[in-house]
PDB file of N, CA and C in Angstrom:
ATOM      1  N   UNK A   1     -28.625   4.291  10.362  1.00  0.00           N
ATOM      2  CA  UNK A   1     -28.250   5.488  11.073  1.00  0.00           C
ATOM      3  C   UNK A   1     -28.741   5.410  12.518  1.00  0.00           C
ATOM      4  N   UNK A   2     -29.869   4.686  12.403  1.00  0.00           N
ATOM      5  CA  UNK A   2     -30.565   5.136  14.057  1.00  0.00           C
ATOM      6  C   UNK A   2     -29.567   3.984  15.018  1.00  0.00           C
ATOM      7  N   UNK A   3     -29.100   2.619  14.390  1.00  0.00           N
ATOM      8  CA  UNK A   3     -27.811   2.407  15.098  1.00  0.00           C
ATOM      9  C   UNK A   3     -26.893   3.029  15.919  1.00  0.00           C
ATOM     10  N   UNK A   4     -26.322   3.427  14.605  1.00  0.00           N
ATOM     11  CA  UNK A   4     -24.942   4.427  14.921  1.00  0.00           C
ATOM     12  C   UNK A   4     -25.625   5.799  16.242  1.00  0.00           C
ATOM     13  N   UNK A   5     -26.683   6.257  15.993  1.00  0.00           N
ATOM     14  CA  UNK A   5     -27.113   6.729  16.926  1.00  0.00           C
ATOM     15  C   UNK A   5     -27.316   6.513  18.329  1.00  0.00           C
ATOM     16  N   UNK A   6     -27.690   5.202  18.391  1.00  0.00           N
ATOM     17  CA  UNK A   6     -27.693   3.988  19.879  1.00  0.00           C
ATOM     18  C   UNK A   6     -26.383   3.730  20.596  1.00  0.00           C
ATOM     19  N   UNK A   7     -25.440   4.021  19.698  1.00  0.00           N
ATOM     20  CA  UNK A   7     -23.791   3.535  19.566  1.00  0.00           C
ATOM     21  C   UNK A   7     -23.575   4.823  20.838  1.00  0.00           C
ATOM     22  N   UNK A   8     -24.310   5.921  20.569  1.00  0.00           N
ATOM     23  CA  UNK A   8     -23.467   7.307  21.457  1.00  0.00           C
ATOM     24  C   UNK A   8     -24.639   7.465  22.176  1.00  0.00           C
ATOM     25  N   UNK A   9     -25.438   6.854  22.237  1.00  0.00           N
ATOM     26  CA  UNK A   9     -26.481   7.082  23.828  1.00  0.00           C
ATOM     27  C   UNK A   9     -27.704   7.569  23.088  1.00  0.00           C
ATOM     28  N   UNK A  10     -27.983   7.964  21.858  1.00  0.00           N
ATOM     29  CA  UNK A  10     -29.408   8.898  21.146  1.00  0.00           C
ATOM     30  C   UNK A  10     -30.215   7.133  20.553  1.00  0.00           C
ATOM     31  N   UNK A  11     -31.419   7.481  21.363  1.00  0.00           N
ATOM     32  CA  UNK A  11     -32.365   6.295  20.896  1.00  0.00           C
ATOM     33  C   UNK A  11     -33.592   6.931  20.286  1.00  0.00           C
ATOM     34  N   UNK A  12     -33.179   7.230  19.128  1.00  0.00           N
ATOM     35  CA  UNK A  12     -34.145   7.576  17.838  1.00  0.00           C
ATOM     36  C   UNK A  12     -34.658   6.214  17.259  1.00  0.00           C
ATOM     37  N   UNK A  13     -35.953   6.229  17.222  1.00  0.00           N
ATOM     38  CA  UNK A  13     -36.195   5.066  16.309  1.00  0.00           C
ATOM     39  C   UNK A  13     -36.179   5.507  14.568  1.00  0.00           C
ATOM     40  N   UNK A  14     -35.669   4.319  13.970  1.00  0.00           N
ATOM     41  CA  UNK A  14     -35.040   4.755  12.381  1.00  0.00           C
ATOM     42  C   UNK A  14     -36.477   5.285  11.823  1.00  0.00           C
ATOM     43  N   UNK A  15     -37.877   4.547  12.302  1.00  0.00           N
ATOM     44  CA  UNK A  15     -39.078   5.105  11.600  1.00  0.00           C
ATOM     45  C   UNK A  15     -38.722   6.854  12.054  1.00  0.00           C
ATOM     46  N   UNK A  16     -38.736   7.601  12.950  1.00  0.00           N
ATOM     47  CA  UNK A  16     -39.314   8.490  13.289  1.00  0.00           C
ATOM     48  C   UNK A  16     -37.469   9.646  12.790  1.00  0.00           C
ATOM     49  N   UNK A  17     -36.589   9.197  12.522  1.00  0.00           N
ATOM     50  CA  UNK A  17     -34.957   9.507  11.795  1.00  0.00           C
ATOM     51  C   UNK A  17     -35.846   9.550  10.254  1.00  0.00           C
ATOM     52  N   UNK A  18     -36.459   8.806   9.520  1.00  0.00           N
ATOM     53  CA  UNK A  18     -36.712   8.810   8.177  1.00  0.00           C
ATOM     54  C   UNK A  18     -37.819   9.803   8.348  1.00  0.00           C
ATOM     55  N   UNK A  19     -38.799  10.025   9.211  1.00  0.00           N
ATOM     56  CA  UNK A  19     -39.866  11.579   8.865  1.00  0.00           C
ATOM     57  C   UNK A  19     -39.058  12.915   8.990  1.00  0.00           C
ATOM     58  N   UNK A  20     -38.037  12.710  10.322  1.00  0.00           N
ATOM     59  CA  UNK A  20     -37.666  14.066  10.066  1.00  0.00           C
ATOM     60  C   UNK A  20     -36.584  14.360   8.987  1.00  0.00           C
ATOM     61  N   UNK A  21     -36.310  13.171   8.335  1.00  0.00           N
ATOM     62  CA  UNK A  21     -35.140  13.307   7.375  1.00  0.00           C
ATOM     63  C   UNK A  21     -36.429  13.926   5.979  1.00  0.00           C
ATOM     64  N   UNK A  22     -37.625  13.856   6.116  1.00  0.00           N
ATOM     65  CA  UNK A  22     -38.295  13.814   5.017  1.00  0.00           C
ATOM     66  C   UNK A  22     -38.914  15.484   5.329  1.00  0.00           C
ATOM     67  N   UNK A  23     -38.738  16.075   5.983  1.00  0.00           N
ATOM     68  CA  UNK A  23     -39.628  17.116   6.747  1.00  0.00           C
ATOM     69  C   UNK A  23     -40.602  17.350   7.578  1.00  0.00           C
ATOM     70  N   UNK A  24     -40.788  16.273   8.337  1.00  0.00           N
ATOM     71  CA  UNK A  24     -41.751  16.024   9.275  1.00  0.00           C
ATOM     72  C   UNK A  24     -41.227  16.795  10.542  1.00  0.00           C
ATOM     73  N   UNK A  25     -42.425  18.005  11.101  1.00  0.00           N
ATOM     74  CA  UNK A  25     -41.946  18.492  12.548  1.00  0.00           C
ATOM     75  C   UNK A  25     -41.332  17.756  13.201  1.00  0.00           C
ATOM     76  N   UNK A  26     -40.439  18.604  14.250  1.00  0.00           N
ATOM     77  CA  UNK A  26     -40.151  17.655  14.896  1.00  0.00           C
ATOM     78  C   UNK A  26     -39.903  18.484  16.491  1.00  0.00           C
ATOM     79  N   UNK A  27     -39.721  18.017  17.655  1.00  0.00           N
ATOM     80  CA  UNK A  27     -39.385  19.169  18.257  1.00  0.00           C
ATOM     81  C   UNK A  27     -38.279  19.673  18.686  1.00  0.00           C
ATOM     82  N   UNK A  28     -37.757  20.721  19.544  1.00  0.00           N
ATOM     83  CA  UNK A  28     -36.580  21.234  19.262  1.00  0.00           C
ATOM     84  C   UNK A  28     -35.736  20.130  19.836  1.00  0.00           C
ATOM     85  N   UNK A  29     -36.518  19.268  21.214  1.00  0.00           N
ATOM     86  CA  UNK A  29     -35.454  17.995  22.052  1.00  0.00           C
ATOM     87  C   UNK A  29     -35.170  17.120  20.695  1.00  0.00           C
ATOM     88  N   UNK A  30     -35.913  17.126  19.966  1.00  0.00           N
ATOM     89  CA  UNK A  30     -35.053  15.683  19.007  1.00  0.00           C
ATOM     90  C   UNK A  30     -34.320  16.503  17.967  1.00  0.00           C
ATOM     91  N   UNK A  31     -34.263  17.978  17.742  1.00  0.00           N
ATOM     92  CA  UNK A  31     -33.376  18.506  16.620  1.00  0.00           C
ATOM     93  C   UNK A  31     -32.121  18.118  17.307  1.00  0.00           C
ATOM     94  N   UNK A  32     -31.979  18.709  18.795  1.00  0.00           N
ATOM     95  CA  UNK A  32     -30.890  18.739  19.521  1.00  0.00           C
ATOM     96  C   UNK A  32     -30.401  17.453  19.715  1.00  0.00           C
ATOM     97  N   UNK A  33     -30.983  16.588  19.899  1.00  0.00           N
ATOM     98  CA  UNK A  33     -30.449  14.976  19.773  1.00  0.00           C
ATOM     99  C   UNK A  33     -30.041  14.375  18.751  1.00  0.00           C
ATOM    100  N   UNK A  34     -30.665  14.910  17.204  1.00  0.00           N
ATOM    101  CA  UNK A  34     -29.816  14.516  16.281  1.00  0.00           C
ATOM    102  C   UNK A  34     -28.896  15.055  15.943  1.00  0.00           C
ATOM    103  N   UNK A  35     -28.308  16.059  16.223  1.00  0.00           N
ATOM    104  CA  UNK A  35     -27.532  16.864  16.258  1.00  0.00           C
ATOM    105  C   UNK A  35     -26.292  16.392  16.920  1.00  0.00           C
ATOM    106  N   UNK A  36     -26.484  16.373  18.517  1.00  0.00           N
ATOM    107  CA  UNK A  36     -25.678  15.505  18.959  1.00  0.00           C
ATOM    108  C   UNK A  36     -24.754  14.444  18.266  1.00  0.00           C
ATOM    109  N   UNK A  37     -26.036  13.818  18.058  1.00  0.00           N
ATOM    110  CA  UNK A  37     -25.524  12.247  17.293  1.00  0.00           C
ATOM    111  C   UNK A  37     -24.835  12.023  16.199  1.00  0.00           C
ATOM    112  N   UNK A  38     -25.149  13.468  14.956  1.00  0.00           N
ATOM    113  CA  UNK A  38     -24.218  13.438  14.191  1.00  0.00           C
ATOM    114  C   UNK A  38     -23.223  13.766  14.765  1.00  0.00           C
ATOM    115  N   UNK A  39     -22.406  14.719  15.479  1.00  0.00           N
ATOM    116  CA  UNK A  39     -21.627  15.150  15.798  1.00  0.00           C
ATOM    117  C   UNK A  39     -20.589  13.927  16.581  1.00  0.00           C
ATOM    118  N   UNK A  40     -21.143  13.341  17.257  1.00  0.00           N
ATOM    119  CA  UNK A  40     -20.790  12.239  17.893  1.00  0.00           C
ATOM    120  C   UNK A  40     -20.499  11.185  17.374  1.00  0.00           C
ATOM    121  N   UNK A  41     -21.198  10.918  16.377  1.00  0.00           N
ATOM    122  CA  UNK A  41     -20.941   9.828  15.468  1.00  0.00           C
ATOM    123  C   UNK A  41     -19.584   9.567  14.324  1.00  0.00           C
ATOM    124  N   UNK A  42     -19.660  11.009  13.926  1.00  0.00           N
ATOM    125  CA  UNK A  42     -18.241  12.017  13.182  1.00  0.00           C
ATOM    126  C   UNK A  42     -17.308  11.985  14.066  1.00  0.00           C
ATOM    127  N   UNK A  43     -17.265  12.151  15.028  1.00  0.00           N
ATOM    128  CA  UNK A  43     -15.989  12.097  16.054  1.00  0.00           C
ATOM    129  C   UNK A  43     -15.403  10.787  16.201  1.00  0.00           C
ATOM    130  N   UNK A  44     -16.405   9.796  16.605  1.00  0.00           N
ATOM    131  CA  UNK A  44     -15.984   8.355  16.461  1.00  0.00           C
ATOM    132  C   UNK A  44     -15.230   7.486  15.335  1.00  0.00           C
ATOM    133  N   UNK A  45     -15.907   8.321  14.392  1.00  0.00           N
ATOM    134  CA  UNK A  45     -15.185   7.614  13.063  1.00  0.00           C
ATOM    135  C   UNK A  45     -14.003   8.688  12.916  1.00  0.00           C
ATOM    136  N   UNK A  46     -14.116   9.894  13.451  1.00  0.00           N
ATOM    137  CA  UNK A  46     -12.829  10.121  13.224  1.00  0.00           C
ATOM    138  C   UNK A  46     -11.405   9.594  14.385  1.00  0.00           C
ATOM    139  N   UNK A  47     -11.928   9.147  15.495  1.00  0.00           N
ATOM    140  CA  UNK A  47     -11.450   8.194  16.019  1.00  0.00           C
ATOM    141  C   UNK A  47     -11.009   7.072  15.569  1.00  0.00           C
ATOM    142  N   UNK A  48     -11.972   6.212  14.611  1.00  0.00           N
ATOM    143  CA  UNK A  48     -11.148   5.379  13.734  1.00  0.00           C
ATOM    144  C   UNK A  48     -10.390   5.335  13.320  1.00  0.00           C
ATOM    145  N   UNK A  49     -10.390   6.398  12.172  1.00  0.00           N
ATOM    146  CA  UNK A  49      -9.405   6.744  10.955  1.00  0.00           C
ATOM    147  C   UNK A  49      -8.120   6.942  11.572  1.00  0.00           C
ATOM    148  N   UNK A  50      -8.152   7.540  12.894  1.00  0.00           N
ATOM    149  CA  UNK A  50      -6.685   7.809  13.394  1.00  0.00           C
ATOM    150  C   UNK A  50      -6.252   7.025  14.011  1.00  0.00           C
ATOM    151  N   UNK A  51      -7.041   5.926  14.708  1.00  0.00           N
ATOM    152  CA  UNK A  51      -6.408   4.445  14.902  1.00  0.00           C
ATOM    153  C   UNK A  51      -5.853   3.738  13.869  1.00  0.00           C
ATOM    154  N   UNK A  52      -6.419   3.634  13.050  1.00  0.00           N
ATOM    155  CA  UNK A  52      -6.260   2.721  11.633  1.00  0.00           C
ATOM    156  C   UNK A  52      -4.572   3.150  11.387  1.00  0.00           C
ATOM    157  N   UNK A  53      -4.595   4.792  10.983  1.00  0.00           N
ATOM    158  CA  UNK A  53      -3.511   5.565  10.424  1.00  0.00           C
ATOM    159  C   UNK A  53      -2.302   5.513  11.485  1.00  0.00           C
ATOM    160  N   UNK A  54      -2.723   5.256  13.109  1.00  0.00           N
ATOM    161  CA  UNK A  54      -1.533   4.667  13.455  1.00  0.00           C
ATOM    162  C   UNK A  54      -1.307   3.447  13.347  1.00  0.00           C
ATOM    163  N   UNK A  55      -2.142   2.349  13.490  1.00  0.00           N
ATOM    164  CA  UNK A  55      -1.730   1.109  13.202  1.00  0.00           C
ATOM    165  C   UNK A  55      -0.696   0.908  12.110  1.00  0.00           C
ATOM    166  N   UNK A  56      -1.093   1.142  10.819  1.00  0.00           N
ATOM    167  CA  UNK A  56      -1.089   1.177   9.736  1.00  0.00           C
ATOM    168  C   UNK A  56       0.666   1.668   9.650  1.00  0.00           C
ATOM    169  N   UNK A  57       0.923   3.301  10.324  1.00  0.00           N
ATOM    170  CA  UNK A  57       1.727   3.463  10.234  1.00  0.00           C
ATOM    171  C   UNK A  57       2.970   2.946  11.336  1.00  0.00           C
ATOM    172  N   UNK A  58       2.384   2.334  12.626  1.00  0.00           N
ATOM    173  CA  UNK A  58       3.459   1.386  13.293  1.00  0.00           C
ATOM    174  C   UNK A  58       3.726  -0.260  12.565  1.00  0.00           C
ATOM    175  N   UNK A  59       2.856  -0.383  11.498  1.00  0.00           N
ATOM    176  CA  UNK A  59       3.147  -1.586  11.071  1.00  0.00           C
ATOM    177  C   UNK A  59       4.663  -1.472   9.979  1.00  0.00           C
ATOM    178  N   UNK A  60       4.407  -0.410   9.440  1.00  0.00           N
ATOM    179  CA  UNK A  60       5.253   0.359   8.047  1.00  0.00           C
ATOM    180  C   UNK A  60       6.653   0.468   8.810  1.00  0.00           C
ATOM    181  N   UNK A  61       6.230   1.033  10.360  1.00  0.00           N
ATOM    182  CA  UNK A  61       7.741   1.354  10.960  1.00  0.00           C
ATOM    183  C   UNK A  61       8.351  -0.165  11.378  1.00  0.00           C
ATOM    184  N   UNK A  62       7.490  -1.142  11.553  1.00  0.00           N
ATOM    185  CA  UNK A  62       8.039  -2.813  12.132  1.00  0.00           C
ATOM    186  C   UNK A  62       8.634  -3.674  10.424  1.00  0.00           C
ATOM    187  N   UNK A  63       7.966  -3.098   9.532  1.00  0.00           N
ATOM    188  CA  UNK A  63       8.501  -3.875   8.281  1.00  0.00           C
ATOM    189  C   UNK A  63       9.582  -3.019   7.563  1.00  0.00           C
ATOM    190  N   UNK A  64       9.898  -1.754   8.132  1.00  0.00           N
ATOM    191  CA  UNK A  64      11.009  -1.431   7.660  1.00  0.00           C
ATOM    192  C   UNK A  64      11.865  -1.949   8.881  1.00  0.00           C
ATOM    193  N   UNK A  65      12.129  -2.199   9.762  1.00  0.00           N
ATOM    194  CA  UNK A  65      12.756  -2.754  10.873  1.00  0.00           C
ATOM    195  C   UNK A  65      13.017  -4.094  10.349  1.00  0.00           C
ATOM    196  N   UNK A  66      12.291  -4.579  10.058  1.00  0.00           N
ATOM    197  CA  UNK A  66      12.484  -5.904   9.886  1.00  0.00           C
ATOM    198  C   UNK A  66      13.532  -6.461   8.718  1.00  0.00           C
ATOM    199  N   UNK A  67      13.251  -5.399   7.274  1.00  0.00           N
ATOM    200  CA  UNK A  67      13.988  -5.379   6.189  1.00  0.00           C
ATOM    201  C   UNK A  67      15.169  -4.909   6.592  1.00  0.00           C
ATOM    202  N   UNK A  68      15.528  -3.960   7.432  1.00  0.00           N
ATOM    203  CA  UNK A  68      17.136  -3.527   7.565  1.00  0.00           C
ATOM    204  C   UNK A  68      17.399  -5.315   8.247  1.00  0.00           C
ATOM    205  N   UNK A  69      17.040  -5.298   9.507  1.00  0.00           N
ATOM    206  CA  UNK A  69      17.716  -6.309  10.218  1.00  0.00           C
ATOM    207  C   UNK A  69      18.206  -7.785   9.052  1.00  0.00           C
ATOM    208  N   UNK A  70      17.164  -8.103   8.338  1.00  0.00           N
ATOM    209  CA  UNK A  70      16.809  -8.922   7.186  1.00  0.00           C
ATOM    210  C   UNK A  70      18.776  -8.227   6.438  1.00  0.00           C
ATOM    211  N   UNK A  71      18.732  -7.368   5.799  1.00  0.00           N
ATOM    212  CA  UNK A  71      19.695  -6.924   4.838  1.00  0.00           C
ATOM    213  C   UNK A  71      20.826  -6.821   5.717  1.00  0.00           C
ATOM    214  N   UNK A  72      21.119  -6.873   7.143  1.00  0.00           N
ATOM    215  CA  UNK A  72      22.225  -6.574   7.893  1.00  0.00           C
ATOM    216  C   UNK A  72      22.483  -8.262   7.750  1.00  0.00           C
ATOM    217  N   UNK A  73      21.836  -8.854   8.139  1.00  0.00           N
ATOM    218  CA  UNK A  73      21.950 -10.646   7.981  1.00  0.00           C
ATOM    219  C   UNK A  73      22.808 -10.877   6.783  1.00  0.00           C
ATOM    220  N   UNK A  74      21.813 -10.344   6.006  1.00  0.00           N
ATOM    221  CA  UNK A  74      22.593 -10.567   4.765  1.00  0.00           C
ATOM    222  C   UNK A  74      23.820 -10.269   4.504  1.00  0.00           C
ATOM    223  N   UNK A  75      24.397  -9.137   4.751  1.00  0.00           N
ATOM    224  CA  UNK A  75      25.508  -8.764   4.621  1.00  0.00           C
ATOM    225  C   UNK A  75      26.453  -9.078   5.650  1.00  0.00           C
ATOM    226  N   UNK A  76      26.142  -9.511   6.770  1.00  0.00           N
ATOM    227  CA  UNK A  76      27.465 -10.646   7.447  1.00  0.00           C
ATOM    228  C   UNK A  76      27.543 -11.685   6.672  1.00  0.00           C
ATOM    229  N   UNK A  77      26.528 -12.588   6.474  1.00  0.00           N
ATOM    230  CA  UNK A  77      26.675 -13.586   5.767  1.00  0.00           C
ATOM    231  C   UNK A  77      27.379 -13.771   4.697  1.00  0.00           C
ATOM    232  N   UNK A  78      27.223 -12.497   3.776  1.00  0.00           N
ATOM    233  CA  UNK A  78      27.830 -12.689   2.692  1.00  0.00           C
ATOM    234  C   UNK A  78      29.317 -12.014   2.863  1.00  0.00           C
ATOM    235  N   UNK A  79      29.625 -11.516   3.977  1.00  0.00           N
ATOM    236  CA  UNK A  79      30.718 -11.172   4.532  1.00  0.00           C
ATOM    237  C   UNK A  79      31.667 -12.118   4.869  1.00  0.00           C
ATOM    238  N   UNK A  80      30.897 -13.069   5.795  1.00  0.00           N
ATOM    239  CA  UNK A  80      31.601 -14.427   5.973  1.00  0.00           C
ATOM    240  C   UNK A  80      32.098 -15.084   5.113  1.00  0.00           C
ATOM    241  N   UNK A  81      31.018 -15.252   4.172  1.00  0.00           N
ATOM    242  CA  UNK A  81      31.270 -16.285   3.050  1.00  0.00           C
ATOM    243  C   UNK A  81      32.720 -15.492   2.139  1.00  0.00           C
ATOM    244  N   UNK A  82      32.653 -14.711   2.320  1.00  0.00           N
ATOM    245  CA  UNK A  82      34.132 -13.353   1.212  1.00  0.00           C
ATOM    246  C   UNK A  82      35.072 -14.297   1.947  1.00  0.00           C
ATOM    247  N   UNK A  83      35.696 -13.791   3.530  1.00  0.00           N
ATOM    248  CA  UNK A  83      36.409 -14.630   4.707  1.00  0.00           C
ATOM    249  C   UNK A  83      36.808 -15.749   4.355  1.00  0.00           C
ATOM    250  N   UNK A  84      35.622 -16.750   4.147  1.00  0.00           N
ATOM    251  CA  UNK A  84      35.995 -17.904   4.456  1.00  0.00           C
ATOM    252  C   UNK A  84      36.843 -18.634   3.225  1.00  0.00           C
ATOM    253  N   UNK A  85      36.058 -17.779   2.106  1.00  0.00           N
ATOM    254  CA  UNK A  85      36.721 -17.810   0.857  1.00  0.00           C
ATOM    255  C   UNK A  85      37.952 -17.948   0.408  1.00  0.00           C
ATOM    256  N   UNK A  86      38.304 -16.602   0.667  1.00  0.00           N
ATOM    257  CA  UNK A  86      39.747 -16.035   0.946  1.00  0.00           C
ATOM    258  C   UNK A  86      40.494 -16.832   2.152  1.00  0.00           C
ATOM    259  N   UNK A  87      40.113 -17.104   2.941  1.00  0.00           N
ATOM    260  CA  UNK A  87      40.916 -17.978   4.091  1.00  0.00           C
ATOM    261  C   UNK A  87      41.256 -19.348   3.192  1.00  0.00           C
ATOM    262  N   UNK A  88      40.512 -19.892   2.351  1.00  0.00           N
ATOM    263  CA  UNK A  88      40.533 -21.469   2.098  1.00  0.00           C
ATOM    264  C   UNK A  88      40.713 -21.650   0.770  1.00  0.00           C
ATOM    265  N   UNK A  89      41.245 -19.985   0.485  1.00  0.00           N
ATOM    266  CA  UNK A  89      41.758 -20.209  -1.114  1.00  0.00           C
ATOM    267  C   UNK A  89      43.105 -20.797  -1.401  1.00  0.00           C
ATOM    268  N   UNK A  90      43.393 -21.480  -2.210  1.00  0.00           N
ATOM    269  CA  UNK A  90      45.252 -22.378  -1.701  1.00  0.00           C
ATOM    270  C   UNK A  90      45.594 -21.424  -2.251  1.00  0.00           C
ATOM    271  N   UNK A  91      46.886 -20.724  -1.664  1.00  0.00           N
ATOM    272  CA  UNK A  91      47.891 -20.082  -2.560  1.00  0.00           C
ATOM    273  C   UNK A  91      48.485 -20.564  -2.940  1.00  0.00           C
ATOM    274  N   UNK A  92      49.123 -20.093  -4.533  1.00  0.00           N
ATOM    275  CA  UNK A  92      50.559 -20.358  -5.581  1.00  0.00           C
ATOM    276  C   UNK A  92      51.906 -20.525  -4.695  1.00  0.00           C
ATOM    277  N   UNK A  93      51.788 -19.709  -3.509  1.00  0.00           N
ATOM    278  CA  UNK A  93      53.468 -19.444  -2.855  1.00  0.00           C
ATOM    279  C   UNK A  93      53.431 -20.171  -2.180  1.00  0.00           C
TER     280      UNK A  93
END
């Protein structure tokens, strides 16, 4: 935790994060600094999550892109092949 704390500018050392996590006074400047830090820390990761969730969801929008284009291929191809079929079938007449 006292990391993630360093991460947003609060330099708590983790010894002195584990007394007040235990009930050890503390004074009001370091209530207000951990405070901060959670708060700050929660924001960041919620910064994540909404990077991730766009990534995640521009990847979903490139592999459905990809599958139409993929199935449009397909279906000239197999369009052609009908064509060429029919072009090079001998007729009876």
């Amino acid at each position: 935790m006292s990391r993630r704390f360093a991460e947003v500018g609060v330099g708590i050392p983790a010894a002195r994060l584990r007394e007040i996590a235990a009930g050890a006074p503390s004074a009001s400047e370091e209530l207000i600094d951990v405070t901060f830090a959670l708060a700050a820390t929660e924001m960041k990761r919620q910064e994540r999550v909404a990077k991730f969730k766009r990534r995640r969801r521009r990847a979903m929008h490139w592999l459905i892109a990809a599958g139409m284009v993929l199935a449009a291929l397909n279906l000239l191809l197999c369009m052609t092949y009908g064509f060429v079929t029919l072009v090079l079938h001998e007729s009876p007449w």
